[in-house]
Protein backbone atom coordinates (compact mmCIF):
# COMPACT_ATOMS: atom_id res chain seq x y z
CA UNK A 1 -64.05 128.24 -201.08
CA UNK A 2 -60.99 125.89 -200.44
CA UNK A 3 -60.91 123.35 -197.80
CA UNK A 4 -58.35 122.35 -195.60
CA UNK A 5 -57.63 119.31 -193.73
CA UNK A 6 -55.47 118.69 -190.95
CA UNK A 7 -53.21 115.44 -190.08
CA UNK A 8 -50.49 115.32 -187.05
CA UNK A 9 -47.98 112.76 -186.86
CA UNK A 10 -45.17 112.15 -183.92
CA UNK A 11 -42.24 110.16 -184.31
CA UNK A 12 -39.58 109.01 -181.75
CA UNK A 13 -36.42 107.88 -181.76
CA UNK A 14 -34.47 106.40 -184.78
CA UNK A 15 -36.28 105.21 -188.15
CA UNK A 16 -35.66 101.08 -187.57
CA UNK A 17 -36.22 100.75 -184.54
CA UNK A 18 -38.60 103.84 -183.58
CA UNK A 19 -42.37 104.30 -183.93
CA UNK A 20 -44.95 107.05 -184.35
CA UNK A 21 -48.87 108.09 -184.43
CA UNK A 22 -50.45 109.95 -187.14
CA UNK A 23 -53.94 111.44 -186.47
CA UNK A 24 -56.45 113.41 -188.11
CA UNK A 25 -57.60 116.97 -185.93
CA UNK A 26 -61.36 116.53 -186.99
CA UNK A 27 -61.61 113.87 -184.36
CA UNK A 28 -62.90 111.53 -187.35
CA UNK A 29 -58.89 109.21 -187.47
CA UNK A 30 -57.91 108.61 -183.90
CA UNK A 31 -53.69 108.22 -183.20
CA UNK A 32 -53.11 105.28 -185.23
CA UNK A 33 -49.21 103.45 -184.55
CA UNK A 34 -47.06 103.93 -187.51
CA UNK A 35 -43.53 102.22 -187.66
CA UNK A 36 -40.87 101.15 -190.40
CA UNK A 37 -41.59 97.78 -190.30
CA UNK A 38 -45.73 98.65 -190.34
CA UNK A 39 -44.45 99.94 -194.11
CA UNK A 40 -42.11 96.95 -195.28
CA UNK A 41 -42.56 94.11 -193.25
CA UNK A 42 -46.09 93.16 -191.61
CA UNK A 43 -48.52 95.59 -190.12
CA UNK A 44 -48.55 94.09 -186.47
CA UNK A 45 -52.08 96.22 -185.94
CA UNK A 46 -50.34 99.80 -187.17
CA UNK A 47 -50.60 101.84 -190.24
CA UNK A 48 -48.21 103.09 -192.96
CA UNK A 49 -48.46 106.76 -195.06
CA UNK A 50 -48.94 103.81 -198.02
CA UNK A 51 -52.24 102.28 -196.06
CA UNK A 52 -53.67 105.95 -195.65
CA UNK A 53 -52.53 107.17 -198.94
CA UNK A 54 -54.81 104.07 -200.78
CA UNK A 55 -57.58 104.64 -197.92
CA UNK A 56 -57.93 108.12 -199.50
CA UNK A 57 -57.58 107.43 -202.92
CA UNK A 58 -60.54 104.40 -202.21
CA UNK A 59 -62.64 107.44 -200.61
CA UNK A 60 -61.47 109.76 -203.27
CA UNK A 61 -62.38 107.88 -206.46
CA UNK A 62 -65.65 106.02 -204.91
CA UNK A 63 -66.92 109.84 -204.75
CA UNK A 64 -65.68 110.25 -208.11
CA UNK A 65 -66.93 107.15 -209.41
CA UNK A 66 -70.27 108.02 -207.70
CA UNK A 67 -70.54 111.50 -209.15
CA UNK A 68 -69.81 110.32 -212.74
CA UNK A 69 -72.79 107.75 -212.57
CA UNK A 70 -75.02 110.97 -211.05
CA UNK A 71 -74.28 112.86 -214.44
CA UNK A 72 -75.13 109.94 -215.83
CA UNK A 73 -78.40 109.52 -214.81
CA UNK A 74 -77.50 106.16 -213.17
CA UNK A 75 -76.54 106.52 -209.41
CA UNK A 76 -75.42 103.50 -207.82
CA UNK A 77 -77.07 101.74 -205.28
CA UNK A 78 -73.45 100.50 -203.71
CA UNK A 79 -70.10 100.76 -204.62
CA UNK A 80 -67.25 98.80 -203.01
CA UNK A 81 -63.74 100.28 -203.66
CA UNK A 82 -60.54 98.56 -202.64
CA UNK A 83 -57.38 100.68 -203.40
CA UNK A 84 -53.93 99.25 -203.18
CA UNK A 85 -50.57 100.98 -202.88
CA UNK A 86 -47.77 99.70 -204.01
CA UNK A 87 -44.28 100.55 -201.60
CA UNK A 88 -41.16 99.40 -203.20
CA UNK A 89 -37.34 100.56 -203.30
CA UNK A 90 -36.27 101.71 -206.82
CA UNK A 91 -32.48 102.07 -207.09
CA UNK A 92 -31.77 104.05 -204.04
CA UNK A 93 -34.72 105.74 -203.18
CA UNK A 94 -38.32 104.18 -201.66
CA UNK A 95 -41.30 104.75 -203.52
CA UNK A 96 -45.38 104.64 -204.20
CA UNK A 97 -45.12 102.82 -207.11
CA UNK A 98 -48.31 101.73 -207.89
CA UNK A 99 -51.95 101.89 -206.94
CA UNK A 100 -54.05 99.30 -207.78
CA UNK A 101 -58.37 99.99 -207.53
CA UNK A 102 -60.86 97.56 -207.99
CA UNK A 103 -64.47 98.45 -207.97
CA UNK A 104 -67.22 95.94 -208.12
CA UNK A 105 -70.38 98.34 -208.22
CA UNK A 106 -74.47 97.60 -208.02
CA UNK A 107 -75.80 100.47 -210.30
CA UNK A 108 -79.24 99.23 -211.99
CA UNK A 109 -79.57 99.73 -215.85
CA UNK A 110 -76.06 100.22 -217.07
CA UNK A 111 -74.08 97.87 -218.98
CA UNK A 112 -70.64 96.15 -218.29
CA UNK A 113 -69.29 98.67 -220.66
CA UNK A 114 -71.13 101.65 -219.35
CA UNK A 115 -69.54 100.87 -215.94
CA UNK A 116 -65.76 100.08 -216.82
CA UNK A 117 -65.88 103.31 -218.70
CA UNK A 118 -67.05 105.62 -216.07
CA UNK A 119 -64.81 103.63 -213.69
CA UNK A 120 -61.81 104.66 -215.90
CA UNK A 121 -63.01 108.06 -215.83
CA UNK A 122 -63.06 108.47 -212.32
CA UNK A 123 -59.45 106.97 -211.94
CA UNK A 124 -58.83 110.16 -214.32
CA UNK A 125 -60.59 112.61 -212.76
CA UNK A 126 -60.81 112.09 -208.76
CA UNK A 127 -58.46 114.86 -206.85
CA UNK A 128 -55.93 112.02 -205.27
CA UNK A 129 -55.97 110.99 -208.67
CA UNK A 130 -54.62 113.92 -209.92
CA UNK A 131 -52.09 114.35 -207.17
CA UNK A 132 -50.34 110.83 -208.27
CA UNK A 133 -50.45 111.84 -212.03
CA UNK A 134 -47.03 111.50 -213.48
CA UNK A 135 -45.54 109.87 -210.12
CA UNK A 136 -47.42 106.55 -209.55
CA UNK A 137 -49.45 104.71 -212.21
CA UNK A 138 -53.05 103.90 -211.60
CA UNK A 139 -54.60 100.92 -212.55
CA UNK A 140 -58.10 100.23 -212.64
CA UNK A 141 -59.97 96.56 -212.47
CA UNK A 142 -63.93 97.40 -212.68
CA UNK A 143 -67.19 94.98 -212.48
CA UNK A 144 -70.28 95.05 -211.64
CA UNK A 145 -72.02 92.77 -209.54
């Protein structure tokens, strides 16, 4: 069965000078600010789509990542996933260019190698993952503690 998941934004006025909320409707992401200068310049305690997009690819792949090690017969006791989008203007046009993840996982019994390999193929296989394929390139940077 599919799931669906919900997220409402409002904007006002123009792009430079306006601001906006973006919420999730399971009650779970209160109305968070969102403005222009949130996405290019510093936060000032609001979000950006770039900030929400690597929050979900950090959920997204330490699921992933946590899955893999299941199959694997080596669950992790803790994995710590940072995720880091990349917003830049190419020619024209503004873009995710990157997303940078770094994992530093605790799993008992499996080797440095074990690890960076099941890291990598979690960055292959996790849903956001997939979604970026062939738009933004995904880097991973995995260790264990």
């Amino acid at each position: 069965m599919a799931a669906k998941r919900t997220a409402e934004a409002v904007w006002e006025h123009d792009l430079l000078h306006g601001q906006g909320t973006v919420k999730g409707t399971s009650g779970a992401l209160p109305a968070i600010g969102v403005s222009w200068s949130s996405r290019t310049e510093a936060p000032a305690g609001k979000t950006s789509p770039e900030e929400l997009l690597a929050a979900a690819h950090a959920a997204c792949y330490s699921m992933a990542l946590s899955a893999g090690l299941g199959r694997m017969q080596k669950p992790p006791e803790r994995l710590d996933v940072r995720a880091t989008a990349t917003f830049d203007k190419v020619g024209e046009s503004w873009n995710v260019t990157t997303m940078e993840i770094q994992v530093v996982g605790k799993v008992p019994g499996l080797s440095a190698a074990e690890f960076s390999a099941a890291a990598q193929a979690a960055a292959e296989g996790c849903p956001i993952s997939r979604a970026l394929k062939g738009n933004v390139a995904v880097s991973v940077n995995a260790k264990l503690a």
